[in-house]
Protein backbone atom coordinates (compact mmCIF):
# COMPACT_ATOMS: atom_id res chain seq x y z
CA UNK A 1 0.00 0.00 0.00
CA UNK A 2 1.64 3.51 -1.12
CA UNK A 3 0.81 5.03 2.37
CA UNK A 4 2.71 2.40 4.29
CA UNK A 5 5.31 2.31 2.12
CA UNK A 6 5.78 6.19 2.46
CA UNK A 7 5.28 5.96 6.05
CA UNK A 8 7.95 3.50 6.38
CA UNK A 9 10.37 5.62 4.13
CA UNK A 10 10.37 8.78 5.95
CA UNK A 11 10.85 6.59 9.34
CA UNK A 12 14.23 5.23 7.59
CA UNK A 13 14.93 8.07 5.47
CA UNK A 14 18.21 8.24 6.58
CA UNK A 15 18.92 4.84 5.27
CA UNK A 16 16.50 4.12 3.22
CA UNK A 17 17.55 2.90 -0.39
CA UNK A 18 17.61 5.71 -2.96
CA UNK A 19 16.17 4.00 -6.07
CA UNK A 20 12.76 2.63 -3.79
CA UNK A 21 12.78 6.02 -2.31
CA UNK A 22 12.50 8.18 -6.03
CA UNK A 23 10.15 4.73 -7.52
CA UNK A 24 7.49 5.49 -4.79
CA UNK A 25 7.43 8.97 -5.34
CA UNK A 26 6.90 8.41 -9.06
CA UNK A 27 4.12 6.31 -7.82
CA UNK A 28 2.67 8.81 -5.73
CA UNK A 29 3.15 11.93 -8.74
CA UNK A 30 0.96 9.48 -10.76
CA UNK A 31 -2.07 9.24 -7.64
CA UNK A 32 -1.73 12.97 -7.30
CA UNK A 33 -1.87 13.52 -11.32
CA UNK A 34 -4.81 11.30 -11.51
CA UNK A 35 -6.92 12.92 -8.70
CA UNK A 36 -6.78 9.14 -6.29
CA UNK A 37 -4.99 10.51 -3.81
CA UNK A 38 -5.09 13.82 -2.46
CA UNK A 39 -3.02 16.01 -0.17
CA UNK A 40 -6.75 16.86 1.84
CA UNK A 41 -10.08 15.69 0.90
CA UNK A 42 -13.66 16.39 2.53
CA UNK A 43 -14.11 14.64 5.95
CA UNK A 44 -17.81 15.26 7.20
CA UNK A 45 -16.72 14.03 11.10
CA UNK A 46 -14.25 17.33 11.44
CA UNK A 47 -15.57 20.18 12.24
CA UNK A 48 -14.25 22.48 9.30
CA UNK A 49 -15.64 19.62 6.73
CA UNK A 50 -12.07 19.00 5.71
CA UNK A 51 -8.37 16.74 6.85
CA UNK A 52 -5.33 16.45 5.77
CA UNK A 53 -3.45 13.66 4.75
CA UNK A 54 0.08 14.25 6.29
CA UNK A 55 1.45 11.22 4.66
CA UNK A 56 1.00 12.59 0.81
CA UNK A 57 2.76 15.38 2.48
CA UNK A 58 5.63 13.54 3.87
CA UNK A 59 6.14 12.03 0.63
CA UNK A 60 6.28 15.16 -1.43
CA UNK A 61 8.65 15.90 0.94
CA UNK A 62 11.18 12.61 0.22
CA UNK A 63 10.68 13.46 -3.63
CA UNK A 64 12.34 16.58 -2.84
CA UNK A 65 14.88 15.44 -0.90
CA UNK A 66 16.05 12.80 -2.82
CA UNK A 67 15.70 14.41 -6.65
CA UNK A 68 18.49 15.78 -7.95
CA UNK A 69 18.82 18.79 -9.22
CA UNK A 70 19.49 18.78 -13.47
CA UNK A 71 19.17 21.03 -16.33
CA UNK A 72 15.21 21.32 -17.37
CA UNK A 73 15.75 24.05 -20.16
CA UNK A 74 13.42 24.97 -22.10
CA UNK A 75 13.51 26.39 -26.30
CA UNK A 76 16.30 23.89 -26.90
CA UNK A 77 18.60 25.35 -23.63
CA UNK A 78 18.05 28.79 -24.72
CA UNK A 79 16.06 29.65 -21.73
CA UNK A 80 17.74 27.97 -19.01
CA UNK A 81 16.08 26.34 -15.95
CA UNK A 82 17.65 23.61 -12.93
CA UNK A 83 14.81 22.10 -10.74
CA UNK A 84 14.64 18.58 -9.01
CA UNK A 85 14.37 15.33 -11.96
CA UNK A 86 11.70 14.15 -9.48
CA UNK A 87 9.38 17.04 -10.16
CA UNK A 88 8.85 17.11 -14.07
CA UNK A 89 5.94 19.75 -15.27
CA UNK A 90 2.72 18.16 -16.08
CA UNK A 91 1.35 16.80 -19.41
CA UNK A 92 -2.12 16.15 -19.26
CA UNK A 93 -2.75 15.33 -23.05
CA UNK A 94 -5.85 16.05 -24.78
CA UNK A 95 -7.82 13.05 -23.26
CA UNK A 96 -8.07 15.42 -19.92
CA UNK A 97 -10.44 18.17 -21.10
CA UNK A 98 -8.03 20.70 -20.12
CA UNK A 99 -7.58 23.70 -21.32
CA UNK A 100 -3.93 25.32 -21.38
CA UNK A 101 -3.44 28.79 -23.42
CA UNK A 102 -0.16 29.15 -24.62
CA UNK A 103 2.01 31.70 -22.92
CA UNK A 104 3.81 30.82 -20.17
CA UNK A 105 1.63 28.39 -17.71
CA UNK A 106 3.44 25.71 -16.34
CA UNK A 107 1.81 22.84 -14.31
CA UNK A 108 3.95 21.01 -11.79
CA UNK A 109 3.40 17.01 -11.92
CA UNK A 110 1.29 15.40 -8.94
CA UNK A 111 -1.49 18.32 -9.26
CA UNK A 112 -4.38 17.44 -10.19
CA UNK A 113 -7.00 19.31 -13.04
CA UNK A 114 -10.35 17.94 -13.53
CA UNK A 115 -11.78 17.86 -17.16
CA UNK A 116 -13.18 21.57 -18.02
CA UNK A 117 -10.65 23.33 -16.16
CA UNK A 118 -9.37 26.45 -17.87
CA UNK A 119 -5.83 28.06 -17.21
CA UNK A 120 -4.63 30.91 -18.68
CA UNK A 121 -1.20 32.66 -19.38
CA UNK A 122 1.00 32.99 -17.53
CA UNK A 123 -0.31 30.94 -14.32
CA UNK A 124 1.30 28.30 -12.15
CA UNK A 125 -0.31 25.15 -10.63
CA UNK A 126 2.64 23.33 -7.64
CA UNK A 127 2.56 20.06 -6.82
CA UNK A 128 0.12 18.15 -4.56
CA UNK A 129 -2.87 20.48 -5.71
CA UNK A 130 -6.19 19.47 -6.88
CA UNK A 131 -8.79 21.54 -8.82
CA UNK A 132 -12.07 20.66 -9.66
CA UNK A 133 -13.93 20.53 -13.26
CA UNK A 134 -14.77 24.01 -15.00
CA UNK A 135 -12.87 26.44 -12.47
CA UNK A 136 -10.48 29.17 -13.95
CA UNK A 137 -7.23 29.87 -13.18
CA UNK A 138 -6.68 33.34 -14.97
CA UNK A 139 -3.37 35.39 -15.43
CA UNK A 140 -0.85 35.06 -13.12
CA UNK A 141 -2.83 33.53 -9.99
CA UNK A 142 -0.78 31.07 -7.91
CA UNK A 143 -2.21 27.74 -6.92
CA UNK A 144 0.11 26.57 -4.07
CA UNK A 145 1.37 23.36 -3.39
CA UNK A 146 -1.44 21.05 -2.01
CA UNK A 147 -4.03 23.71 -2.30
CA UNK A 148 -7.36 22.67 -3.20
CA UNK A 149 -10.08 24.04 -5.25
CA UNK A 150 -12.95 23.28 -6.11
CA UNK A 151 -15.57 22.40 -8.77
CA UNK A 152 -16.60 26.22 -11.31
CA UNK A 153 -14.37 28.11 -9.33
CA UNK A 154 -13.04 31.39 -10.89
CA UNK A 155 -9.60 32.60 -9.26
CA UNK A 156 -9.29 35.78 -10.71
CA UNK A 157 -6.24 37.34 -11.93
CA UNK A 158 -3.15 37.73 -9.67
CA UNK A 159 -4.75 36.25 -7.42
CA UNK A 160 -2.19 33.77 -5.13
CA UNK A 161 -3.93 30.55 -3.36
CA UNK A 162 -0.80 30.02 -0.59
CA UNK A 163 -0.05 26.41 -0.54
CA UNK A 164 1.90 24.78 2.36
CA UNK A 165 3.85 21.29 2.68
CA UNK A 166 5.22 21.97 5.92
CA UNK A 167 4.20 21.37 9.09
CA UNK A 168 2.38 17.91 7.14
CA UNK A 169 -0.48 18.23 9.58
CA UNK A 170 -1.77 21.62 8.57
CA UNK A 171 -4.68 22.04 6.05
CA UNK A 172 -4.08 24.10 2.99
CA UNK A 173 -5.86 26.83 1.52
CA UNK A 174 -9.29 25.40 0.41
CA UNK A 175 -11.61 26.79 -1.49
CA UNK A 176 -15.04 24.82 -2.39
CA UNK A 177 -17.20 24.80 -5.12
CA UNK A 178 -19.00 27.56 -6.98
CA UNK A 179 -17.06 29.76 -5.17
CA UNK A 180 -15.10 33.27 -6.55
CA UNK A 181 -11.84 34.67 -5.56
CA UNK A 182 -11.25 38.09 -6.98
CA UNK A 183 -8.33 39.52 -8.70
CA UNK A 184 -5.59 40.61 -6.72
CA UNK A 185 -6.44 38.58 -3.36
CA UNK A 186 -4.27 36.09 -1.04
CA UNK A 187 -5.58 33.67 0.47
CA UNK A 188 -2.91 32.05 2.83
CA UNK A 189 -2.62 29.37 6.01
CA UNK A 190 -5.31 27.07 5.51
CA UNK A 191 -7.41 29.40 5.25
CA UNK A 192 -10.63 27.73 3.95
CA UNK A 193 -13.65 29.37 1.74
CA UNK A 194 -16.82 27.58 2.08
CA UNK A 195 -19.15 26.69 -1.19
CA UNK A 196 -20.66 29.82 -3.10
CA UNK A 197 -18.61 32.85 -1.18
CA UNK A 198 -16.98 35.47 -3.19
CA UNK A 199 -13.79 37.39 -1.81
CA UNK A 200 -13.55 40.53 -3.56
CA UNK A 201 -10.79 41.92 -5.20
CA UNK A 202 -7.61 43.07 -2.90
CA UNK A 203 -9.07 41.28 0.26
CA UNK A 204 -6.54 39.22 1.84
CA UNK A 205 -7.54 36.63 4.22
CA UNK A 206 -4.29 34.50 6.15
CA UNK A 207 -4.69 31.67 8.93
CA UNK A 208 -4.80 34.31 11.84
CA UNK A 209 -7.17 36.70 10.56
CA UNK A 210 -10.17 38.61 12.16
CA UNK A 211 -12.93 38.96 9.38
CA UNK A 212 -15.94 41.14 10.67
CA UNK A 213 -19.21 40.40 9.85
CA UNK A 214 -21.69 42.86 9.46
CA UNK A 215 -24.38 40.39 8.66
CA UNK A 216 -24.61 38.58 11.99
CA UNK A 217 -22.79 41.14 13.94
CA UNK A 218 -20.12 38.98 14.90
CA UNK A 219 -16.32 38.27 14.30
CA UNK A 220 -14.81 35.51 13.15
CA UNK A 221 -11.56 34.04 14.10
CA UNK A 222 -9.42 30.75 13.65
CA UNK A 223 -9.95 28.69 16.73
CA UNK A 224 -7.35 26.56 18.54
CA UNK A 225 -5.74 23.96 16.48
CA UNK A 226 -8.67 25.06 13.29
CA UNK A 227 -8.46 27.19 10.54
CA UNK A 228 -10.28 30.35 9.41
CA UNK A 229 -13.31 29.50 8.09
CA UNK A 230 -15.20 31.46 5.40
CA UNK A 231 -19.01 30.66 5.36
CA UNK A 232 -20.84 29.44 2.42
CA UNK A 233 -22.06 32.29 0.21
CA UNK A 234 -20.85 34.86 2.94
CA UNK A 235 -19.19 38.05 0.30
CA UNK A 236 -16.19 39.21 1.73
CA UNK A 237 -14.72 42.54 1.03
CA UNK A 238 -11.33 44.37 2.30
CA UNK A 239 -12.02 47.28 4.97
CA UNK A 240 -10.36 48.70 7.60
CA UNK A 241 -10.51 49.22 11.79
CA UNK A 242 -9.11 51.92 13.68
CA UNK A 243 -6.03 51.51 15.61
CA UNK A 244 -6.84 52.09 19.62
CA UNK A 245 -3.90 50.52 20.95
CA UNK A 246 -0.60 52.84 21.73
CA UNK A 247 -0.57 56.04 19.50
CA UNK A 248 -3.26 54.51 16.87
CA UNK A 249 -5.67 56.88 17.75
CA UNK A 250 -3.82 59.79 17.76
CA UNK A 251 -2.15 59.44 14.15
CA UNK A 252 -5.16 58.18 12.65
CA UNK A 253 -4.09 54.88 11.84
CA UNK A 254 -6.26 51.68 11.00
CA UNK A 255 -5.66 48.29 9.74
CA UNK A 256 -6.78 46.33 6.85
CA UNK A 257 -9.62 44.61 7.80
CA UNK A 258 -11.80 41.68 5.83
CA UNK A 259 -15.40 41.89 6.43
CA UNK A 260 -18.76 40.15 4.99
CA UNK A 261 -20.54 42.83 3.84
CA UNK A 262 -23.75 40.35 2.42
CA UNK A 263 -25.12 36.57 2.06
């Protein structure tokens, strides 16, 4: 079983044997690619819906450590690139009902892209992520390693969707179905947006941050040990709060602020 066998690498990673080590990464690139194995996946027992899989983590992590670092130029060594020979870019073919403009995308290996899905130049998808049919990854917006969209999502231009590998036990960014992500935000931490909410353009939301909402007069905040949540079709805007603390007050500063503005 590919978890076991990871779990039993990184235990004797020190001297574990280099060819079995790079061979079950390659296996685990090919789950990822395919969408069998994720880096999180929907758990209806936790209380944020979601968990993460720490060992698809952990063996990201040993293809990393144990690829070597060669010459992946591209335009016939004209443009000249080094990265790890256990983390080739992605080639879905036309069987996968993606589509890829031409002009600079790349797509790392071991993400996945459901038929439908739309990505246009110049964009980057890292390794370990997973993105539903029919969502749009649009001009230079990030998807982060392990992040995971959902189904008709639309990540807006420059938007970046933070992805994290280490510590293995936290969540990624999530975002869930239907859901929109305007150009120009950052979504970072495991933060996680819940089905049908839009975050307007420029709002940045990160794993520690208050969001304010006007709707049911409350604020929201990341728990112990549990992300920031996002409800389903809350819309989330940036704002600001006055400073009260120290001098704040008196130079008339404020902070940038998310807050839900509607349902």
């Amino acid at each position: 079983m590919l978890e076991a066998d990871i779990r039993s690498l990184v235990e004797d990673s020190a001297v574990a044997d280099r060819d079995v080590v790079r061979a079950t990464f390659a296996r685990l690139r090919e789950e990822l690619s395919s969408g069998r194995v994720r880096a999180a996946e929907p758990d209806s027992s936790n209380p944020v819906g979601w968990r993460v899989n720490t060992w698809v983590k952990q063996g990201i992590l040993l293809g990393f450590k144990f690829g070597d670092v060669v010459d992946a130029s591209m335009d016939h060594g004209r443009v000249a690139f080094y990265d790890k020979d256990t983390l080739p870019l992605k080639k879905p073919g036309l069987a996968a009902g993606v589509r890829i403009v031409p002009g600079g995308s790349a797509i790392r290996d071991g993400a996945y892209l459901a038929p439908g899905v739309i990505c246009m130049p110049p964009m980057y998808v890292n390794i370990g992520a997973w993105i539903g049919e029919q969502s749009l990854i649009d001009s230079h917006a990030l998807v982060g390693s392990c992040a995971q969209i959902g189904a008709r999502v639309h990540v807006s231009a420059g938007a970046q969707i933070g992805g994290v590998i280490e510590p293995v036990g936290a969540l990624p960014v999530i975002v869930e179905d239907d859901a929109l992500i305007g150009g120009n935000t950052g979504i970072y931490e495991g933060a996680i947006v819940k089905a049908r909410a839009v975050i307007a353009a420029g709002t940045v939301l990160t794993g520690s941050t208050p969001v304010y909402d006007l709707v049911n007069g409350t604020i929201i905040r990341p728990a112990p040990e549990q992300p920031l949540v996002i409800p389903e079709n809350a819309v989330v805007v940036p704002g600001a709060r006055a400073v009260s603390g120290g001098r704040g007050l008196e130079w008339g500063l404020s902070l940038a602020t998310p807050v839900i503005v509607k349902r």
